[in-house]
Protein backbone atom coordinates (compact mmCIF):
# COMPACT_ATOMS: atom_id res chain seq x y z
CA UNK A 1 -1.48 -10.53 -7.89
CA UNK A 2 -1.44 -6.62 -9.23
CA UNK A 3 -4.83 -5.28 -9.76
CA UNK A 4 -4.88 -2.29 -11.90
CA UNK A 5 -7.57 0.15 -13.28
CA UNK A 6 -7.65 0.84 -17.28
CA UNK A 7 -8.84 4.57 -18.07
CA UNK A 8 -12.16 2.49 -19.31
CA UNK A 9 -12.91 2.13 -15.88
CA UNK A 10 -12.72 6.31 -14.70
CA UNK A 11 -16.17 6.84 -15.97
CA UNK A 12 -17.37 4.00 -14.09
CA UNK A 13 -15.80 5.86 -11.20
CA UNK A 14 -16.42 8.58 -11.44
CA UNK A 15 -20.38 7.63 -12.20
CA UNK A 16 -20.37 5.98 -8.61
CA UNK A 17 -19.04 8.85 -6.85
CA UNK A 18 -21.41 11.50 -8.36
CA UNK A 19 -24.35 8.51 -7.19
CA UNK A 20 -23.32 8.83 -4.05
CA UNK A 21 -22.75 12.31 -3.70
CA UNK A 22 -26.03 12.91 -4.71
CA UNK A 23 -27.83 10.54 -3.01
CA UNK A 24 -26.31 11.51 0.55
CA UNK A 25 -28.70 9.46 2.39
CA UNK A 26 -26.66 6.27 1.43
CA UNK A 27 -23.41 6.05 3.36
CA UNK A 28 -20.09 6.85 1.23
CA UNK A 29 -18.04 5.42 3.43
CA UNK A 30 -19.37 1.96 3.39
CA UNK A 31 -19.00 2.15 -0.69
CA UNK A 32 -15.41 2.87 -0.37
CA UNK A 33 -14.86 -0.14 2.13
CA UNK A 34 -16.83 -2.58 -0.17
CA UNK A 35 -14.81 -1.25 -2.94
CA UNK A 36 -11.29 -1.62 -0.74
CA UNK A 37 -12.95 -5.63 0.36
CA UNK A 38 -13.46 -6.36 -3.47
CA UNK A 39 -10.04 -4.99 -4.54
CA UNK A 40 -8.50 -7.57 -2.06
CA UNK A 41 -10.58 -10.37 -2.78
CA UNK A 42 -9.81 -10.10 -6.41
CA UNK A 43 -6.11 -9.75 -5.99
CA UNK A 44 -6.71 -12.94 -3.62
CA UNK A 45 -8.41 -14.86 -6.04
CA UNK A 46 -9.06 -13.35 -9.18
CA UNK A 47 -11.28 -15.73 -11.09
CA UNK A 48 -13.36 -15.42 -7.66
CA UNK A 49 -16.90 -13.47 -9.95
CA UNK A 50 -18.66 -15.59 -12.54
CA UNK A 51 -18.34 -14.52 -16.57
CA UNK A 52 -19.88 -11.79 -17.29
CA UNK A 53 -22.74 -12.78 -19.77
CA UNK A 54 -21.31 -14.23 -22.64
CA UNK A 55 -17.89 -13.28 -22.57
CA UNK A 56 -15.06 -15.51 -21.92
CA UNK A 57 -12.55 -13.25 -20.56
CA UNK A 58 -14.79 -10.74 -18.79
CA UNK A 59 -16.07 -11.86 -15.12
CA UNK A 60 -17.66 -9.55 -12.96
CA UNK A 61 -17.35 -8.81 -8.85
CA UNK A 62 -20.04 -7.01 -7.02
CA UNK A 63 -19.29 -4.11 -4.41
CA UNK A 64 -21.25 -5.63 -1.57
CA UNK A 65 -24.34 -3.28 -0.32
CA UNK A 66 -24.18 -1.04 -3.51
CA UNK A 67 -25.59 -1.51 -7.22
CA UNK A 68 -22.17 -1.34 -8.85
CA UNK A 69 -19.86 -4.18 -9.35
CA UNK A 70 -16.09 -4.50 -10.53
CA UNK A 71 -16.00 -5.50 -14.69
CA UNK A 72 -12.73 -7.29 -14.73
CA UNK A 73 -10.38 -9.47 -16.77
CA UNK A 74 -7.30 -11.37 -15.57
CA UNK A 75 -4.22 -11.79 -17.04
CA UNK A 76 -1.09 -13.46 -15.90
CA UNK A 77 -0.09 -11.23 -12.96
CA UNK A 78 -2.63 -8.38 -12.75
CA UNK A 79 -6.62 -7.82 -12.61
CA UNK A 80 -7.59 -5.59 -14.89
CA UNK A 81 -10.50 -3.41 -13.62
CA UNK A 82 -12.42 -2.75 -16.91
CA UNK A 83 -15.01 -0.82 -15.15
CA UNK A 84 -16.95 -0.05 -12.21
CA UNK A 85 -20.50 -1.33 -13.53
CA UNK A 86 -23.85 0.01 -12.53
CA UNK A 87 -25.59 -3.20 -12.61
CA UNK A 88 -29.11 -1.47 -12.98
CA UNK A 89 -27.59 -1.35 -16.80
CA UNK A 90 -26.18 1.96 -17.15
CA UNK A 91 -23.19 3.11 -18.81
CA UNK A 92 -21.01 0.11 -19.15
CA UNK A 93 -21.36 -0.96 -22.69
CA UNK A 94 -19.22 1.77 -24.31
CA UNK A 95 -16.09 0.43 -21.49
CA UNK A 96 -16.56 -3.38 -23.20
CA UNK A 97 -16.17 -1.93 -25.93
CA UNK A 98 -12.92 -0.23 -25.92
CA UNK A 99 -11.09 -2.07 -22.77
CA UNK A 100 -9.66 -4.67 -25.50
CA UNK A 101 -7.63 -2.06 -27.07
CA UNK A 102 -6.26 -0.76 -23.83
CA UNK A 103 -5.20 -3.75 -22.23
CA UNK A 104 -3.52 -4.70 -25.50
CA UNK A 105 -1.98 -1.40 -25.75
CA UNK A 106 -0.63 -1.54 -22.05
CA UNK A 107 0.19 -5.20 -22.28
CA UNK A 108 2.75 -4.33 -25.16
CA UNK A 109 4.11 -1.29 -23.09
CA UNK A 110 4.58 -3.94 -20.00
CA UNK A 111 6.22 -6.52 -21.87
């Protein structure tokens, strides 16, 4: 299974690295390696998070030992990281909101 990132998920990314960077008491390179571990377990099993609240087609992963988790959909071949969530409820509703368009727009490109 592919597992890609959609540009809805860079701000999500690049959230979690300034968190880190600025809170250098908390160890970086643990974050990356929980972030690597999820990456393979979703390309492993993909449907392996619950839905994500209501949504059918969103499930969520957490990146063990950090407050961010992976927002992700599946489609026939490939995750599709939506976004990298801070699950203390920041920032994440504006990448729902436009990762529909995206994946539809790459799907069409793909197929």
């Amino acid at each position: 299974m592919n597992l890609r990132y959609l540009n809805t998920a860079e701000a999500g990314l690049t959230w979690m690295r300034r968190y880190y960077r600025e809170q250098p008491q908390l160890n970086a390179q643990k974050v990356v390696a929980s972030l690597m571990r999820a990456e393979t377990v979703l390309r492993d099993n993909p449907f392996a998070g619950p839905a994500y609240e209501d949504s059918l087609r969103v499930r969520t992963y957490p990146l063990q030992g950090t407050v961010f988790s992976f927002l992700y959909t599946v489609t026939e071949d490939t995750v599709w990281i939506i976004d990298v969530h801070d699950q203390r409820g920041y920032r994440s509703a504006e990448a729902l909101r436009h990762f529909t368009a995206e994946l539809r727009q790459r799907m069409r490109g793909e197929g």
